[in-house]
Protein backbone atom coordinates (compact mmCIF):
# COMPACT_ATOMS: atom_id res chain seq x y z
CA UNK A 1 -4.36 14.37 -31.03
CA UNK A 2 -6.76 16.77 -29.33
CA UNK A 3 -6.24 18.12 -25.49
CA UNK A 4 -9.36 16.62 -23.96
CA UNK A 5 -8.73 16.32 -20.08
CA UNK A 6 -7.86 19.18 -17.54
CA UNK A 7 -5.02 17.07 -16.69
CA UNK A 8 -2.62 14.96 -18.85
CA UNK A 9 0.94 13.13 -18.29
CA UNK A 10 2.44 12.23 -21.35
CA UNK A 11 5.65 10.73 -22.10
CA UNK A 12 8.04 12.10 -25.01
CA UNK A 13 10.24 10.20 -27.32
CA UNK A 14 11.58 13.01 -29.81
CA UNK A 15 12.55 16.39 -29.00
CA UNK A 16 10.15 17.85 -31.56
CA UNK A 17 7.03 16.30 -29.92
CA UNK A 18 4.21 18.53 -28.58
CA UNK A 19 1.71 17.62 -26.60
CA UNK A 20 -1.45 17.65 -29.09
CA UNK A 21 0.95 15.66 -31.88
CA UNK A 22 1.53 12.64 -29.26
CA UNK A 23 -1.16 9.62 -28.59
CA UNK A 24 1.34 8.44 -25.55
CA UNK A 25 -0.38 10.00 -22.50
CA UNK A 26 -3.15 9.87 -20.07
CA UNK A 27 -5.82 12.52 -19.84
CA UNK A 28 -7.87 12.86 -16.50
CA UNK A 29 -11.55 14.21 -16.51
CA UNK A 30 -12.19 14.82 -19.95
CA UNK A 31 -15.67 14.83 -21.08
CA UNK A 32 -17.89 12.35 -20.76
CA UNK A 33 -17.58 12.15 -25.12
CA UNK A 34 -13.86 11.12 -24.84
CA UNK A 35 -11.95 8.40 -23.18
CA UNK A 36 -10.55 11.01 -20.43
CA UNK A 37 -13.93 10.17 -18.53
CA UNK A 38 -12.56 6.96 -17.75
CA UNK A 39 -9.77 8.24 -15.91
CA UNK A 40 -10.28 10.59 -12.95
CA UNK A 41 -7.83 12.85 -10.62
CA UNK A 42 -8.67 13.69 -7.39
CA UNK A 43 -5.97 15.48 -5.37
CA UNK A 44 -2.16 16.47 -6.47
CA UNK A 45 -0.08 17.12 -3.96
CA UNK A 46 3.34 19.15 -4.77
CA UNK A 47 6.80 17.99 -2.36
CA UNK A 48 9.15 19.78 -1.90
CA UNK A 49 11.43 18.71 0.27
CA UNK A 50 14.86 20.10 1.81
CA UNK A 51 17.07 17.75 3.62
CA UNK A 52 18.76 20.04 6.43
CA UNK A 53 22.02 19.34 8.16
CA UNK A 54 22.23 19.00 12.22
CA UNK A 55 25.07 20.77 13.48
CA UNK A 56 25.37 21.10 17.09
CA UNK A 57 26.30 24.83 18.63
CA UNK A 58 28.15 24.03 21.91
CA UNK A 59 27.07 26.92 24.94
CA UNK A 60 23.73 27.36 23.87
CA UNK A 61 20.14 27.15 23.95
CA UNK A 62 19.81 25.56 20.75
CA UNK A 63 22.55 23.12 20.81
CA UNK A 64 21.19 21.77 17.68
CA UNK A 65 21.35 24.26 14.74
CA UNK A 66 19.61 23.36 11.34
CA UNK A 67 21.93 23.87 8.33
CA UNK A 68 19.77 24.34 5.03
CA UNK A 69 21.38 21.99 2.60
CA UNK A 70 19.66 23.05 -0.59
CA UNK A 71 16.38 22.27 -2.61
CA UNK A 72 16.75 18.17 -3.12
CA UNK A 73 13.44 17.03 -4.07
CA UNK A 74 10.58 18.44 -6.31
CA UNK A 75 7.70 16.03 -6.58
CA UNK A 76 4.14 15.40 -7.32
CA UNK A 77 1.70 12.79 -5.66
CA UNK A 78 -1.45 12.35 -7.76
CA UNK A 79 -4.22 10.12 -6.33
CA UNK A 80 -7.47 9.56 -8.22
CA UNK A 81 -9.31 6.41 -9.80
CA UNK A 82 -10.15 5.09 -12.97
CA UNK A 83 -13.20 4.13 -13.98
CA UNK A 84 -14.21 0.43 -15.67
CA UNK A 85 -16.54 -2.53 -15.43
CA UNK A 86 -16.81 -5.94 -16.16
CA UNK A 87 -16.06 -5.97 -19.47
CA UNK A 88 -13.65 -2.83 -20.14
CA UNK A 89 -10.84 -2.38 -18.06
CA UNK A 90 -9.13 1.28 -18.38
CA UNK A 91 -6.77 1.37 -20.79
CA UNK A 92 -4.75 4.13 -18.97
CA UNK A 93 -3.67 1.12 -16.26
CA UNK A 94 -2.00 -0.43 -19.19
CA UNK A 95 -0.22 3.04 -20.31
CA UNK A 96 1.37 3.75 -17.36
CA UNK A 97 2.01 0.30 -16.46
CA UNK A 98 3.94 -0.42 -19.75
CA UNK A 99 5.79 3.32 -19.13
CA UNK A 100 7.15 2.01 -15.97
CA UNK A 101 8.37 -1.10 -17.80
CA UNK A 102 10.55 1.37 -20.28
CA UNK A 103 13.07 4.06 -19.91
CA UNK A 104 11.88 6.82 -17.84
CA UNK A 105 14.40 8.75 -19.52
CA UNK A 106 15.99 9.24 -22.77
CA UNK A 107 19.68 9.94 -23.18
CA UNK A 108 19.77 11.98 -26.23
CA UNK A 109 17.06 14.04 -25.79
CA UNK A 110 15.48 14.00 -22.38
CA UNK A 111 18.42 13.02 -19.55
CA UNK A 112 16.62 14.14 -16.97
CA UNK A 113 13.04 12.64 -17.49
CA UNK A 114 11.26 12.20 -20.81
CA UNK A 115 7.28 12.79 -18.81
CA UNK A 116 5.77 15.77 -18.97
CA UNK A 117 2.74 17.25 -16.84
CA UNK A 118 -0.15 19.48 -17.90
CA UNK A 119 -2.97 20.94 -15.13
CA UNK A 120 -5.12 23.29 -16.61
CA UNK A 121 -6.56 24.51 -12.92
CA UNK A 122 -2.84 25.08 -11.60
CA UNK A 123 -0.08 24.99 -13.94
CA UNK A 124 3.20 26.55 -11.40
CA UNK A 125 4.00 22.25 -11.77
CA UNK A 126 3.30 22.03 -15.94
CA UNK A 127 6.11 20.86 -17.01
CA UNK A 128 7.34 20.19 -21.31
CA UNK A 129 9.97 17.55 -20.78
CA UNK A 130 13.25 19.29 -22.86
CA UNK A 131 16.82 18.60 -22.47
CA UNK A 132 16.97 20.75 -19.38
CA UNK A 133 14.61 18.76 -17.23
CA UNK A 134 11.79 16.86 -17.13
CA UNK A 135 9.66 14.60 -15.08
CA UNK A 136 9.87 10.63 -14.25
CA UNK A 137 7.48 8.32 -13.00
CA UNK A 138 8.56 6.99 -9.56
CA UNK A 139 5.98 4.97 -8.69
CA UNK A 140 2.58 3.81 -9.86
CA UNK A 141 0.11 1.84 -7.65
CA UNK A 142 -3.50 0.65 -8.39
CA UNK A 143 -6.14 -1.17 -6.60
CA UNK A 144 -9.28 -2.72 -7.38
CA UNK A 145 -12.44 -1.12 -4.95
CA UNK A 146 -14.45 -4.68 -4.42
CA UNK A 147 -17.13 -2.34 -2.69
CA UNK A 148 -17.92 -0.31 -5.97
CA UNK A 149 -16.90 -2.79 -8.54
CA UNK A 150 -15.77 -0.38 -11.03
CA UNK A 151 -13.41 1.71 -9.71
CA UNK A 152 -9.53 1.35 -9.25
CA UNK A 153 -8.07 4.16 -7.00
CA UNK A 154 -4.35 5.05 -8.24
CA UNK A 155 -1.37 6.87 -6.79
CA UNK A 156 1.26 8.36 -9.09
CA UNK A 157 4.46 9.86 -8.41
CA UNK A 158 6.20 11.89 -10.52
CA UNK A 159 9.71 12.95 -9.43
CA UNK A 160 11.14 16.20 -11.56
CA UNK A 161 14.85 16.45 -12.50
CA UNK A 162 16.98 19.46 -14.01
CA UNK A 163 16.49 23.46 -13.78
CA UNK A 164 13.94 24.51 -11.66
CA UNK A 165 13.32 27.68 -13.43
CA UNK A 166 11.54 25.60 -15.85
CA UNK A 167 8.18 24.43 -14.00
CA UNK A 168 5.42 26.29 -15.52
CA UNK A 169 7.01 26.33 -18.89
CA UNK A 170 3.86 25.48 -21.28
């Protein structure tokens, strides 16, 4: 299968897959030839986040030292819309609803999340899922815009597990 979109998640179920051999992902604004023009990203937003440890130093003026605890979550927040109308509804709602109804992860070949990520604007968060790491879908929300009739905003979240070193690996 082609690479149409500048963006694409797509979920692996063999270690051998490759992106362009798979039909199981989502590609966001394609052309207006292929299906990606039904699906539409807006704004990813990378989280990093480090929880830090209080520890209080007694006799002075910071009694409350912050203790870096190490890197503990790498995520991305996608928000966009996909497009449809009264009598096509995007099939990419039913995709990722059905992937958050199966494993998000595979134990033989992906432990640590079996999504991967592809944005061909910014690619330090592309991500191949491999046995090293890999992303999961934590959350998927969609709404219906009454006001436009034909569009369906969408959050994703995809939470990344395993060596950091590997972001940026395609």
């Amino acid at each position: 299968m082609a690479i149409n979109g500048e963006f694409s998640i797509f979920r692996f179920s063999l270690s051998s897959n490759t992106e362009t051999l798979i039909s199981d992902k989502v590609e966001f604004n394609g052309d207006s030839v292929t299906p990606d023009a039904r699906s539409m990203i807006q704004h990813v937003l990378p989280v990093f986040s480090i929880p830090a440890q209080e520890n209080e130093t007694p006799d002075s003026n910071n009694p409350n030292s912050l203790d870096e605890t190490g890197l503990a979550f790498v995520g991305l927040e996608i928000t966009g819309y996909f497009l449809g109308n009264d009598s096509v509804s995007p099939l990419a709602i039913r995709s990722i609803r059905n992937w958050m109804k199966t494993d998000k992860k595979l134990a033989t070949d992906f432990e640590f999340g079996r999504f991967g990520f592809r944005n061909n604007k910014n690619n330090e968060f592309d991500l191949v899922p491999s046995a090293s790491s890999g992303y999961m879908i934590e959350h998927f929300e969609c709404d219906f815009d009454y006001e436009t009739g034909n569009r369906f905003p969408f959050t994703i979240k995809l939470r990344f597990n395993g060596d950091i070193t590997d972001l940026n690996s395609t």
